[in-house]
PDB file of N, CA and C in Angstrom:
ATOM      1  N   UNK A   1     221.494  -0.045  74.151  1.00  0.00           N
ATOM      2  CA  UNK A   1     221.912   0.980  75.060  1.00  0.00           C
ATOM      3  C   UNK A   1     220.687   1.813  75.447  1.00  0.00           C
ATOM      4  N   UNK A   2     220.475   2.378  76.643  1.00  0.00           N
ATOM      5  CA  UNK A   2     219.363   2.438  77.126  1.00  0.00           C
ATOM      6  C   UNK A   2     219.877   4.148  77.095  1.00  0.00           C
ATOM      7  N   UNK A   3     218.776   5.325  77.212  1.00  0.00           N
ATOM      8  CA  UNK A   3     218.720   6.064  77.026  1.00  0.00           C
ATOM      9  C   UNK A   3     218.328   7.133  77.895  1.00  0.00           C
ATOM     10  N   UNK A   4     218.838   7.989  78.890  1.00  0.00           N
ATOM     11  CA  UNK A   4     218.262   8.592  79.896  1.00  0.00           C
ATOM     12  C   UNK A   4     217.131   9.689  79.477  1.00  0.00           C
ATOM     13  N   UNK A   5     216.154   9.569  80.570  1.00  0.00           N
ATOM     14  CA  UNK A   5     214.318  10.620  80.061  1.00  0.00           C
ATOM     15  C   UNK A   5     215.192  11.842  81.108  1.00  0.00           C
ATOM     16  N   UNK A   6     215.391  13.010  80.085  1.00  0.00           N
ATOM     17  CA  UNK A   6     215.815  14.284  80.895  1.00  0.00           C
ATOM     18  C   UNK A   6     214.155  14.672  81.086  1.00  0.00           C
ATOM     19  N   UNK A   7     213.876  14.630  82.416  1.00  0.00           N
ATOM     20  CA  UNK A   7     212.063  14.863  83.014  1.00  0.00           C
ATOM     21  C   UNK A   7     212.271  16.636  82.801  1.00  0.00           C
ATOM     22  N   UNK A   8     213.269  16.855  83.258  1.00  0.00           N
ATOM     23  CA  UNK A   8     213.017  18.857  83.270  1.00  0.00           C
ATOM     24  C   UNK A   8     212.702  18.991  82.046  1.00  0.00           C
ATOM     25  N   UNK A   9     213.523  18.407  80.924  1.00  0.00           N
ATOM     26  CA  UNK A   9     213.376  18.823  79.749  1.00  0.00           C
ATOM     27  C   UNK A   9     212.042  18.227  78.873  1.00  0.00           C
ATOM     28  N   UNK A  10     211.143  17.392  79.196  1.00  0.00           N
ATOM     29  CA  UNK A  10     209.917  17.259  78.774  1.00  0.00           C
ATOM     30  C   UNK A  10     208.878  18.421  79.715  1.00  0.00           C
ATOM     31  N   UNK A  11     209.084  18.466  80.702  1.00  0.00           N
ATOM     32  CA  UNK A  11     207.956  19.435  81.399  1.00  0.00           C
ATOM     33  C   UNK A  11     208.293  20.445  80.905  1.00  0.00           C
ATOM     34  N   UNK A  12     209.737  21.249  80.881  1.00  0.00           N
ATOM     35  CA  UNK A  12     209.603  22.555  80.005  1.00  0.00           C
ATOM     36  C   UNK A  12     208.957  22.388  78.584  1.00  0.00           C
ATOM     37  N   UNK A  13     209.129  21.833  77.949  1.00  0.00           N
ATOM     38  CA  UNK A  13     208.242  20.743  76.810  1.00  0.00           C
ATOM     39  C   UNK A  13     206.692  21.421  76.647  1.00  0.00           C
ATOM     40  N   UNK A  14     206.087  20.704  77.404  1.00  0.00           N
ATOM     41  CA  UNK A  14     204.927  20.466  78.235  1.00  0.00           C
ATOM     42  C   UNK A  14     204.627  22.013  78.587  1.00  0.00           C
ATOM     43  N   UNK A  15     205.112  22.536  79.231  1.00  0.00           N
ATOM     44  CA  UNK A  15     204.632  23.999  79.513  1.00  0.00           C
ATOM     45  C   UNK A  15     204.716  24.554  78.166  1.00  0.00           C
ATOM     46  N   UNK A  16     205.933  24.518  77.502  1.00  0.00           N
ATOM     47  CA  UNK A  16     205.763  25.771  76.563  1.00  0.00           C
ATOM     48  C   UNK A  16     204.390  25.556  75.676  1.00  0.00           C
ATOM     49  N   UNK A  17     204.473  24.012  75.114  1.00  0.00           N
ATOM     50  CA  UNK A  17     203.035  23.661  74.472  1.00  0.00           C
ATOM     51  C   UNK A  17     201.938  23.982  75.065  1.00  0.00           C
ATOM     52  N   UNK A  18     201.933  23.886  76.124  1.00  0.00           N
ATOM     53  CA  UNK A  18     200.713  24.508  76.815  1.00  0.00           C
ATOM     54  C   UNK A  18     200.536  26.297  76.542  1.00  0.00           C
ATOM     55  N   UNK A  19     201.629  26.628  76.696  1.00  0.00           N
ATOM     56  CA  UNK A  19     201.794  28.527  76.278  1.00  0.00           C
ATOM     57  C   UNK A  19     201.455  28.692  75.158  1.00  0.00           C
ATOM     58  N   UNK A  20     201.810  27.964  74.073  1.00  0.00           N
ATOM     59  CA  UNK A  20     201.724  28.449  72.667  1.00  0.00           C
ATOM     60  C   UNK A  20     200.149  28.462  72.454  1.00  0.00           C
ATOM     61  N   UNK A  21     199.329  26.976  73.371  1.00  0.00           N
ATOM     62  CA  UNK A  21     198.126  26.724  73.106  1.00  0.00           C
ATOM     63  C   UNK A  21     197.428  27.955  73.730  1.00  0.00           C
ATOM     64  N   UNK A  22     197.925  28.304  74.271  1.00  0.00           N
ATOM     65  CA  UNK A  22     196.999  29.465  75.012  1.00  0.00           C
ATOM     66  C   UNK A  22     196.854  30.595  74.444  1.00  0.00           C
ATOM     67  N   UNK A  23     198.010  31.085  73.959  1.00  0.00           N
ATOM     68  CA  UNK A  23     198.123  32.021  73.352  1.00  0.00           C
ATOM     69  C   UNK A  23     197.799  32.325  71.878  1.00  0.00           C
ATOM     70  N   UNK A  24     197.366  30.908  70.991  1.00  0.00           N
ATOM     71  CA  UNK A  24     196.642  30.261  70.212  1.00  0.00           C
ATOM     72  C   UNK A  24     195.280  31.104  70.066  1.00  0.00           C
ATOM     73  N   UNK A  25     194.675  30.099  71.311  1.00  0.00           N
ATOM     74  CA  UNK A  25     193.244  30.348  71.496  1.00  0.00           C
ATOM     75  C   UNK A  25     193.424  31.614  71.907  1.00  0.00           C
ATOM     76  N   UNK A  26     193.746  32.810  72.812  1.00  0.00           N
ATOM     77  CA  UNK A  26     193.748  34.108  73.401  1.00  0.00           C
ATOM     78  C   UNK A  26     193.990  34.713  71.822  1.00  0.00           C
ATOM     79  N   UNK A  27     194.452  34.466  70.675  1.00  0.00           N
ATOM     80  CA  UNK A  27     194.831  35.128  69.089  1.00  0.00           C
ATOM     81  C   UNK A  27     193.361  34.922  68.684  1.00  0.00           C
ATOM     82  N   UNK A  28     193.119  34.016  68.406  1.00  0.00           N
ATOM     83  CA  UNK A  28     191.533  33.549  67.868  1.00  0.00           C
ATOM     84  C   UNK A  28     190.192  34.199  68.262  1.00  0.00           C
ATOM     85  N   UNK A  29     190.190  34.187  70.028  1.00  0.00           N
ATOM     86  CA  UNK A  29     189.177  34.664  70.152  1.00  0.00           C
ATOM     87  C   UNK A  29     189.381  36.460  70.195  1.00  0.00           C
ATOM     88  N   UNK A  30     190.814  36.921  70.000  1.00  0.00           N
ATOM     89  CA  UNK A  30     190.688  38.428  69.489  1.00  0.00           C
ATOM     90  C   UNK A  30     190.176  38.618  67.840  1.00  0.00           C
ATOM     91  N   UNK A  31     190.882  38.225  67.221  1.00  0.00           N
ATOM     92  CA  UNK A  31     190.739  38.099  65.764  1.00  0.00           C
ATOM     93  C   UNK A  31     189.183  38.077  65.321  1.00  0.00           C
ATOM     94  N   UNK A  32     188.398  37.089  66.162  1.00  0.00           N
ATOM     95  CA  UNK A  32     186.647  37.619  65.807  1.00  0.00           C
ATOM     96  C   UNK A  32     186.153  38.638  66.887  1.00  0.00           C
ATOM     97  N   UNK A  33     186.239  39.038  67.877  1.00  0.00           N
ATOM     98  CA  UNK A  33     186.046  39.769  68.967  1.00  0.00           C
ATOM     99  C   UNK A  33     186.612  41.193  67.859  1.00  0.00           C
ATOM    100  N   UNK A  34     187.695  41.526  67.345  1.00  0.00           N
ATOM    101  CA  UNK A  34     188.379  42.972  67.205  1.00  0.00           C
ATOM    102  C   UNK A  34     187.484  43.301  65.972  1.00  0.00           C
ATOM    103  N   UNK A  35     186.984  44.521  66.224  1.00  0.00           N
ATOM    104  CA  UNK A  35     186.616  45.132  64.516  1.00  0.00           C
ATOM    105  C   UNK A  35     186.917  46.128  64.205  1.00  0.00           C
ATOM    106  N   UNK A  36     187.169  46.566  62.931  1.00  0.00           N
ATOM    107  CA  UNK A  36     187.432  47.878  62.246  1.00  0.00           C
ATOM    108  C   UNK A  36     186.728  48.610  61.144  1.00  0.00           C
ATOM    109  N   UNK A  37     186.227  49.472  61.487  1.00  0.00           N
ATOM    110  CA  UNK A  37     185.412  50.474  60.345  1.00  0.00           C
ATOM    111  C   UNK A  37     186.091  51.024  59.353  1.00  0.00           C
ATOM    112  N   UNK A  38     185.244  50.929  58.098  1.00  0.00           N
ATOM    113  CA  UNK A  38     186.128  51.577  56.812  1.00  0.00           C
ATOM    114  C   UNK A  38     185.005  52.089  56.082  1.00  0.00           C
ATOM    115  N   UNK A  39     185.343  53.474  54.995  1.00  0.00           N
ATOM    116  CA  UNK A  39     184.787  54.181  54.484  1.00  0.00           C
ATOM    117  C   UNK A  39     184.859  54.141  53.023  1.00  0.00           C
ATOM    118  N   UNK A  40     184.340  53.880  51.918  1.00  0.00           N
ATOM    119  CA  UNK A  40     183.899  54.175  51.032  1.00  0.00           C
ATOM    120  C   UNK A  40     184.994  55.404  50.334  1.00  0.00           C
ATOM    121  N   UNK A  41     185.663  55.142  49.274  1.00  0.00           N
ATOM    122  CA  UNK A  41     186.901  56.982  49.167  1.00  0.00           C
ATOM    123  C   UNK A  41     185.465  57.620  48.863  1.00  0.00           C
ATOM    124  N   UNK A  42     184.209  57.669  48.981  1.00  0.00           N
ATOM    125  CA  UNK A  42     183.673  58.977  48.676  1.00  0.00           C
ATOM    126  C   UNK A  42     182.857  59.515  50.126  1.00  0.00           C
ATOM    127  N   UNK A  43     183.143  58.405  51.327  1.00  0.00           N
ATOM    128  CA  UNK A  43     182.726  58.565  52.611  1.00  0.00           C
ATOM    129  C   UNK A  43     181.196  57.648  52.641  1.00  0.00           C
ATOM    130  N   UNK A  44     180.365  57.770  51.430  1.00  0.00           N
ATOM    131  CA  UNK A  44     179.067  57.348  51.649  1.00  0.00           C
ATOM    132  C   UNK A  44     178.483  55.917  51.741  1.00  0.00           C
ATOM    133  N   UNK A  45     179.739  54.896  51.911  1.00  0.00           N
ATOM    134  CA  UNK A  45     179.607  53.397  52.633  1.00  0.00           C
ATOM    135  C   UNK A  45     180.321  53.285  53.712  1.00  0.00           C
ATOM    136  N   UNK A  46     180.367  52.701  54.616  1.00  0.00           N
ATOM    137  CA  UNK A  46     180.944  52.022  56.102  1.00  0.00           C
ATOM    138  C   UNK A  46     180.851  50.786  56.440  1.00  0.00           C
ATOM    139  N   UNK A  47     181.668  50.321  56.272  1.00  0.00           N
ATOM    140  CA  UNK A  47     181.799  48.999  56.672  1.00  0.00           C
ATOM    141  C   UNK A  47     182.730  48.685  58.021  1.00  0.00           C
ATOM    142  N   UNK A  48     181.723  47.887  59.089  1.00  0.00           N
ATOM    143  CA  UNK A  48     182.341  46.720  59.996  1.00  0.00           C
ATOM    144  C   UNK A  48     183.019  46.084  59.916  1.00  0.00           C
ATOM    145  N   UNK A  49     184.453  45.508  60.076  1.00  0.00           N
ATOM    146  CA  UNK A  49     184.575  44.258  59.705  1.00  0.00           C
ATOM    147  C   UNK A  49     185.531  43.429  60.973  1.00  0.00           C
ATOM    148  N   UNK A  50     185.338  42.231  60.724  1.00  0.00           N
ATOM    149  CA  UNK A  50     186.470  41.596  62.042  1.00  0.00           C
ATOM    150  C   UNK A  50     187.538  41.455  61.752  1.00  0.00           C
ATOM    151  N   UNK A  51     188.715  41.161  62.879  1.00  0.00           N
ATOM    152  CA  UNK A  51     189.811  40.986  62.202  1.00  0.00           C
ATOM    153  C   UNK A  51     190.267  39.236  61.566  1.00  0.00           C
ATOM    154  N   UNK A  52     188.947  38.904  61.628  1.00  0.00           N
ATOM    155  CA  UNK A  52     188.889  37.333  60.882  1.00  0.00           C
ATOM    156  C   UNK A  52     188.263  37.821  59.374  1.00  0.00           C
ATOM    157  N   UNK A  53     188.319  39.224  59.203  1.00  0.00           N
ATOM    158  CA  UNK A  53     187.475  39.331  57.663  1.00  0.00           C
ATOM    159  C   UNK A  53     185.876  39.168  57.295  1.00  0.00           C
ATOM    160  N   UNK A  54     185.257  38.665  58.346  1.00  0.00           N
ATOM    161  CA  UNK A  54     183.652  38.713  58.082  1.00  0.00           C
ATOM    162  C   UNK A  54     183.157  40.215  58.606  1.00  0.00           C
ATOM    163  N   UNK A  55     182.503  40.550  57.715  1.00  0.00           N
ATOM    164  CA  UNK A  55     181.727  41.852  57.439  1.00  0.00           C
ATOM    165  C   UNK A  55     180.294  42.014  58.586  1.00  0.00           C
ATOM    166  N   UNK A  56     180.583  42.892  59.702  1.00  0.00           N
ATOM    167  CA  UNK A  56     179.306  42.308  60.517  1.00  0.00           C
ATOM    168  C   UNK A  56     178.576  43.539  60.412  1.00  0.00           C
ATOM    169  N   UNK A  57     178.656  44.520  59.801  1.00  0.00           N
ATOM    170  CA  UNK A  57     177.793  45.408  59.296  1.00  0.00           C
ATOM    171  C   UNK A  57     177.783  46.351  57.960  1.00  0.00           C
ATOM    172  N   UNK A  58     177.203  47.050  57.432  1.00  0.00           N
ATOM    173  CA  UNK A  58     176.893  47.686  56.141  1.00  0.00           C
ATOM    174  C   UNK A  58     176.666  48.881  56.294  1.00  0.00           C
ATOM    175  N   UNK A  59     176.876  50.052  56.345  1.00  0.00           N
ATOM    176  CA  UNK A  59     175.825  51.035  56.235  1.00  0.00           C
ATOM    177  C   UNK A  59     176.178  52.202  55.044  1.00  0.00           C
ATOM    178  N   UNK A  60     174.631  52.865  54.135  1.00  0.00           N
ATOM    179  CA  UNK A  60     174.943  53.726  53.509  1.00  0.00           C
ATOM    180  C   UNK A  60     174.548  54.692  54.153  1.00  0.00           C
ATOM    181  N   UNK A  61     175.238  55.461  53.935  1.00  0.00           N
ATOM    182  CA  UNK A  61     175.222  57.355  54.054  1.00  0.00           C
ATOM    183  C   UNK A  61     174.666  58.210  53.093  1.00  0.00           C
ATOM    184  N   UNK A  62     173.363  59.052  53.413  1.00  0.00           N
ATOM    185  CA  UNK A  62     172.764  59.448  52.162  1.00  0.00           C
ATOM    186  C   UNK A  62     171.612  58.556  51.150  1.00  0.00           C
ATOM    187  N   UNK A  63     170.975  59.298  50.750  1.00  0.00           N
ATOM    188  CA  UNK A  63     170.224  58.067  50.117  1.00  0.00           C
ATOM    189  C   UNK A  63     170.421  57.518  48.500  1.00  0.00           C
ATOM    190  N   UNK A  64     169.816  56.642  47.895  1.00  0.00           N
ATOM    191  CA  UNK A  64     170.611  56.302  46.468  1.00  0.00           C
ATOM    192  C   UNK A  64     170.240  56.592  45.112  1.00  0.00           C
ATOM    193  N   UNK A  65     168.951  57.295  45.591  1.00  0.00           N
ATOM    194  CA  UNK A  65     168.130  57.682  44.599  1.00  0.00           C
ATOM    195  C   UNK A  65     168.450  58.582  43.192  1.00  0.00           C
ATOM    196  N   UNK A  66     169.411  59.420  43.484  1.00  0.00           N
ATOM    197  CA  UNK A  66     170.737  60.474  42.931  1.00  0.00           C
ATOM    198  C   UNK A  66     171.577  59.670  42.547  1.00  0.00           C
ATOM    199  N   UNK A  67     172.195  58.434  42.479  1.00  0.00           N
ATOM    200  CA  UNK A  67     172.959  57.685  41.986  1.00  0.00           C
ATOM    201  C   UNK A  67     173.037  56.868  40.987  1.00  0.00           C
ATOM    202  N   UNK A  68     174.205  56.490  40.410  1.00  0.00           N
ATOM    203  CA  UNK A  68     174.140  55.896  39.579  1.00  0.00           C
ATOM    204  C   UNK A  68     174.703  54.472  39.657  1.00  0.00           C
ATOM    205  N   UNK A  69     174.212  53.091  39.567  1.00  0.00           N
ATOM    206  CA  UNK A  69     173.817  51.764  40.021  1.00  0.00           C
ATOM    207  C   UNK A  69     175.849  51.803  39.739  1.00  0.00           C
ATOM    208  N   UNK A  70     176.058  52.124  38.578  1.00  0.00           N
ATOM    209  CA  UNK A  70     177.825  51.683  38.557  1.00  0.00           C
ATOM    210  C   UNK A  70     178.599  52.344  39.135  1.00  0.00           C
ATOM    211  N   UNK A  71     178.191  53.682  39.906  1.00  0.00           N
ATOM    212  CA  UNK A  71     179.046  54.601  40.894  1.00  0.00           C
ATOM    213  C   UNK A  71     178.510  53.942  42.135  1.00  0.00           C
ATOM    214  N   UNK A  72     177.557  53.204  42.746  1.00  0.00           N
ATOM    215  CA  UNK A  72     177.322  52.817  43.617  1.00  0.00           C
ATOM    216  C   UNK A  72     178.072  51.270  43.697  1.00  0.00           C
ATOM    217  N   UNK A  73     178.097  51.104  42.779  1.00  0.00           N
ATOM    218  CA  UNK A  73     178.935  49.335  42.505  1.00  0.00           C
ATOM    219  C   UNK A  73     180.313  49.649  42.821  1.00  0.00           C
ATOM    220  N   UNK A  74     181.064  50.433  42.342  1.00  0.00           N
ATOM    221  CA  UNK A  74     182.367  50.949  42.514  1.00  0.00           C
ATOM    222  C   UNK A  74     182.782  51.390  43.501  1.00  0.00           C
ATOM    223  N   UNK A  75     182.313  51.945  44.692  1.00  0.00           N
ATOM    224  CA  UNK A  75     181.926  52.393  46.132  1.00  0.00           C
ATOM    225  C   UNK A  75     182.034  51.200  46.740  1.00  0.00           C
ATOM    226  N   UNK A  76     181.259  50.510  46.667  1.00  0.00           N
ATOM    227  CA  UNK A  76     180.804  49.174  47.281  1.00  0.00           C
ATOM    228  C   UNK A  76     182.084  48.385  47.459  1.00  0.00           C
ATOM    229  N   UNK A  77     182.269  48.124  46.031  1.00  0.00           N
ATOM    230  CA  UNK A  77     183.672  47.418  45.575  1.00  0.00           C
ATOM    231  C   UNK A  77     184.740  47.775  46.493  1.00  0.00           C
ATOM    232  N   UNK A  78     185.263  49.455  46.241  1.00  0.00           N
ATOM    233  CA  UNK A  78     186.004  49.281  47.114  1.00  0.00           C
ATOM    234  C   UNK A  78     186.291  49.520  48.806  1.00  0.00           C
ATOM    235  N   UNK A  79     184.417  49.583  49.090  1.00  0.00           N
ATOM    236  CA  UNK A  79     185.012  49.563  50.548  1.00  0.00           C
ATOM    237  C   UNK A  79     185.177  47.771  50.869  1.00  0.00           C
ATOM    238  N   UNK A  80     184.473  47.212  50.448  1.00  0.00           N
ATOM    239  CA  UNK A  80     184.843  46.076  50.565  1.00  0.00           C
ATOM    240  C   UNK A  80     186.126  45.703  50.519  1.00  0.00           C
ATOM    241  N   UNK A  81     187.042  46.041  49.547  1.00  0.00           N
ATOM    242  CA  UNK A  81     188.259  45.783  49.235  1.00  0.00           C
ATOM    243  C   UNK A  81     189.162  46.208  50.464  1.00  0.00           C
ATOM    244  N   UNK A  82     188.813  47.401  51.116  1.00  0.00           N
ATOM    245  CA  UNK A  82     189.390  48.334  51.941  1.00  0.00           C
ATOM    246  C   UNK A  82     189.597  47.311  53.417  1.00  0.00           C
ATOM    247  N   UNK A  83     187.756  47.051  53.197  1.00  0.00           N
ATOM    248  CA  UNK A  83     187.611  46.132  54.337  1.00  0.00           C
ATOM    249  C   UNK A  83     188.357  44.614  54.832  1.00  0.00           C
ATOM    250  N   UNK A  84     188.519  44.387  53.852  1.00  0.00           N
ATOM    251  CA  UNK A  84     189.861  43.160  53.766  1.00  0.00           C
ATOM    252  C   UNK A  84     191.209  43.411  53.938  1.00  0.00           C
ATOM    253  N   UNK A  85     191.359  44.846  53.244  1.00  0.00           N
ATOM    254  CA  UNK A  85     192.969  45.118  53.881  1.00  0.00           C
ATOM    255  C   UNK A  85     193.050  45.145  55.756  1.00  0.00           C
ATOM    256  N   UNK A  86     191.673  45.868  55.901  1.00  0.00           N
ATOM    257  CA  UNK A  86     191.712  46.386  57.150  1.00  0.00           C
ATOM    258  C   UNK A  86     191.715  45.393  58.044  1.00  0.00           C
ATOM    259  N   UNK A  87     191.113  44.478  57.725  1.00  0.00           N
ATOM    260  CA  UNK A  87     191.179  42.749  58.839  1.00  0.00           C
ATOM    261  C   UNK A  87     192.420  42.333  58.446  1.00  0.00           C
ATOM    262  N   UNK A  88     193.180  42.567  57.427  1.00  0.00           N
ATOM    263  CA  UNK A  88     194.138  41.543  57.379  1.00  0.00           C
ATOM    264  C   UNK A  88     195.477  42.194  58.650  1.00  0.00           C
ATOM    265  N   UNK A  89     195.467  43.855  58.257  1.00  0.00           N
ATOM    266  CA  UNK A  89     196.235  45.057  58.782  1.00  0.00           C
ATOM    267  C   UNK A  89     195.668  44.492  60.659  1.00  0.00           C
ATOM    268  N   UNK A  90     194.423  44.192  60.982  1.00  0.00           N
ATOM    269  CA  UNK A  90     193.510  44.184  62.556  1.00  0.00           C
ATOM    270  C   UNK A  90     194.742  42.329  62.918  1.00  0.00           C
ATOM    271  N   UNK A  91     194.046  41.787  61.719  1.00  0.00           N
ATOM    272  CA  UNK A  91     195.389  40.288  62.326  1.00  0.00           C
ATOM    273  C   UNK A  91     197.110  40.309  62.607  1.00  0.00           C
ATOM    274  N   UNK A  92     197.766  41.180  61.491  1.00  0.00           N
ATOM    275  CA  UNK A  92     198.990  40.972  61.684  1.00  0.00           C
ATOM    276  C   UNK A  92     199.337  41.687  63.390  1.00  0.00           C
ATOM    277  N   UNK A  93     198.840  42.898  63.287  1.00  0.00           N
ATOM    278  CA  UNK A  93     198.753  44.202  64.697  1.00  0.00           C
ATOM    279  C   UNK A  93     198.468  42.970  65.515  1.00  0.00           C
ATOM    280  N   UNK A  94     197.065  42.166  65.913  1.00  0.00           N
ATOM    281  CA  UNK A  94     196.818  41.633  67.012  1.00  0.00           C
ATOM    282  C   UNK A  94     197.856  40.190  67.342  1.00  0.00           C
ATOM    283  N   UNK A  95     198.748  39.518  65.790  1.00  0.00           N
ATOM    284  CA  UNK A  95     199.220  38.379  66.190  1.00  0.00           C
ATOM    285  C   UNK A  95     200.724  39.262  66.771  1.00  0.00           C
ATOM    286  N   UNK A  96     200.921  40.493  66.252  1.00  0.00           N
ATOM    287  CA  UNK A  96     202.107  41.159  66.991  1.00  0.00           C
ATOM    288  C   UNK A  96     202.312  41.217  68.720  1.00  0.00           C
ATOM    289  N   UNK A  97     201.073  41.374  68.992  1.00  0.00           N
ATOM    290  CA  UNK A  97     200.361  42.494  70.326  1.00  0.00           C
ATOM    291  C   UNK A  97     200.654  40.561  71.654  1.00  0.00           C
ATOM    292  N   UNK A  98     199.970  40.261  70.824  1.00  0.00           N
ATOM    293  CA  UNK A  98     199.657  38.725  71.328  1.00  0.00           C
ATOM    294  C   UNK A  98     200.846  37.476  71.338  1.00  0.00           C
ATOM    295  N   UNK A  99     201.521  37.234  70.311  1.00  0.00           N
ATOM    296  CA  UNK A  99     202.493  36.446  70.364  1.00  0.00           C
ATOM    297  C   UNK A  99     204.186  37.050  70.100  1.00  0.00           C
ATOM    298  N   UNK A 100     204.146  38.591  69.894  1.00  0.00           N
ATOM    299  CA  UNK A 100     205.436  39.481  70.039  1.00  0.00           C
ATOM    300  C   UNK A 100     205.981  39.087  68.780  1.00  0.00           C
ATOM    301  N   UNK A 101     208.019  39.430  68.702  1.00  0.00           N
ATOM    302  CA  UNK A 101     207.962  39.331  67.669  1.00  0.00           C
ATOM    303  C   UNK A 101     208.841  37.524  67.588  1.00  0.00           C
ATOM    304  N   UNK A 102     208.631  37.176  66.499  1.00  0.00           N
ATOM    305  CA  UNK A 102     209.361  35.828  66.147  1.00  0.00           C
ATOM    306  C   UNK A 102     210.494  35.411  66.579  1.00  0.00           C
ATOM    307  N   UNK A 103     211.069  34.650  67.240  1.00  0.00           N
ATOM    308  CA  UNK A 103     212.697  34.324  67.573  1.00  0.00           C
ATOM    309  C   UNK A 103     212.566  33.092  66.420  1.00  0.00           C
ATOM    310  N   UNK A 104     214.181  33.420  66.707  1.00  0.00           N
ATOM    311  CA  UNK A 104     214.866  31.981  65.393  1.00  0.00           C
ATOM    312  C   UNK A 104     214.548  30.745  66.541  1.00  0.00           C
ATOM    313  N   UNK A 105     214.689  29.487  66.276  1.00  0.00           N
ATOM    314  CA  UNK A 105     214.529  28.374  66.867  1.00  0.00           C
ATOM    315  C   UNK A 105     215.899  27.951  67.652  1.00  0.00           C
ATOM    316  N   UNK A 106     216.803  28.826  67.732  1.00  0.00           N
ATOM    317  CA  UNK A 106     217.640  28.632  68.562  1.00  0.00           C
ATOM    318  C   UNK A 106     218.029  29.670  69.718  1.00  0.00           C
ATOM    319  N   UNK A 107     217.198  30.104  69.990  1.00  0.00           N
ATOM    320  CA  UNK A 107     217.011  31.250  70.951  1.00  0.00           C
ATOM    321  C   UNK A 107     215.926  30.465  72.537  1.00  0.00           C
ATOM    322  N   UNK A 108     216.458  31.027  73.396  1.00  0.00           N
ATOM    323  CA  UNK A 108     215.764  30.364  74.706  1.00  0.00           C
ATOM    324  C   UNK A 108     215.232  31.484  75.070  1.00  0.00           C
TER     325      UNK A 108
END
């Protein structure tokens, strides 16, 4: 028994795959393009970061000479830490902004 090709229903097909792909790549190239700055809880680190999580800058505030190598480690630590929430917080916001919110698979 031979089987009829509904053509509307592959080109809508066809387009939406094409949408998702787009909107794919338009997520991706925000996600390294977006960055967010974070502070140190004592203010005296700053960190860059993307919303893909790579760190594209460093900076200290003040100089280190007055410090102590394990209060400066602990600083460090957690802006770093901060800095990962903050890309992860820069992805969910941009896959919101970009692909809206989720429908069930039976929704048109």
């Amino acid at each position: 028994m031979a089987r009829e090709i509904d053509e509307a229903w592959i080109s809508e097909a066809i387009d939406r795959h094409r949408r998702v792909e787009q909107l794919r790549a338009d997520y991706e190239r925000a996600v390294e393009s977006h960055t967010v700055s974070v502070h140190s809880p004592d203010g005296s680190i700053e960190a860059t970061v993307t919303a893909a999580g790579r760190i594209t800058d460093m900076r200290v505030h003040g100089g280190l000479h007055h410090r102590e190598s394990s209060e400066f480690t602990r600083e460090l630590q957690a802006v770093v830490s901060t800095a990962a929430d903050a890309a992860r917080w820069a992805r969910d916001k941009l896959r919101g902004e970009i692909f809206g919110q989720p429908r069930s698979l039976g929704e048109d």
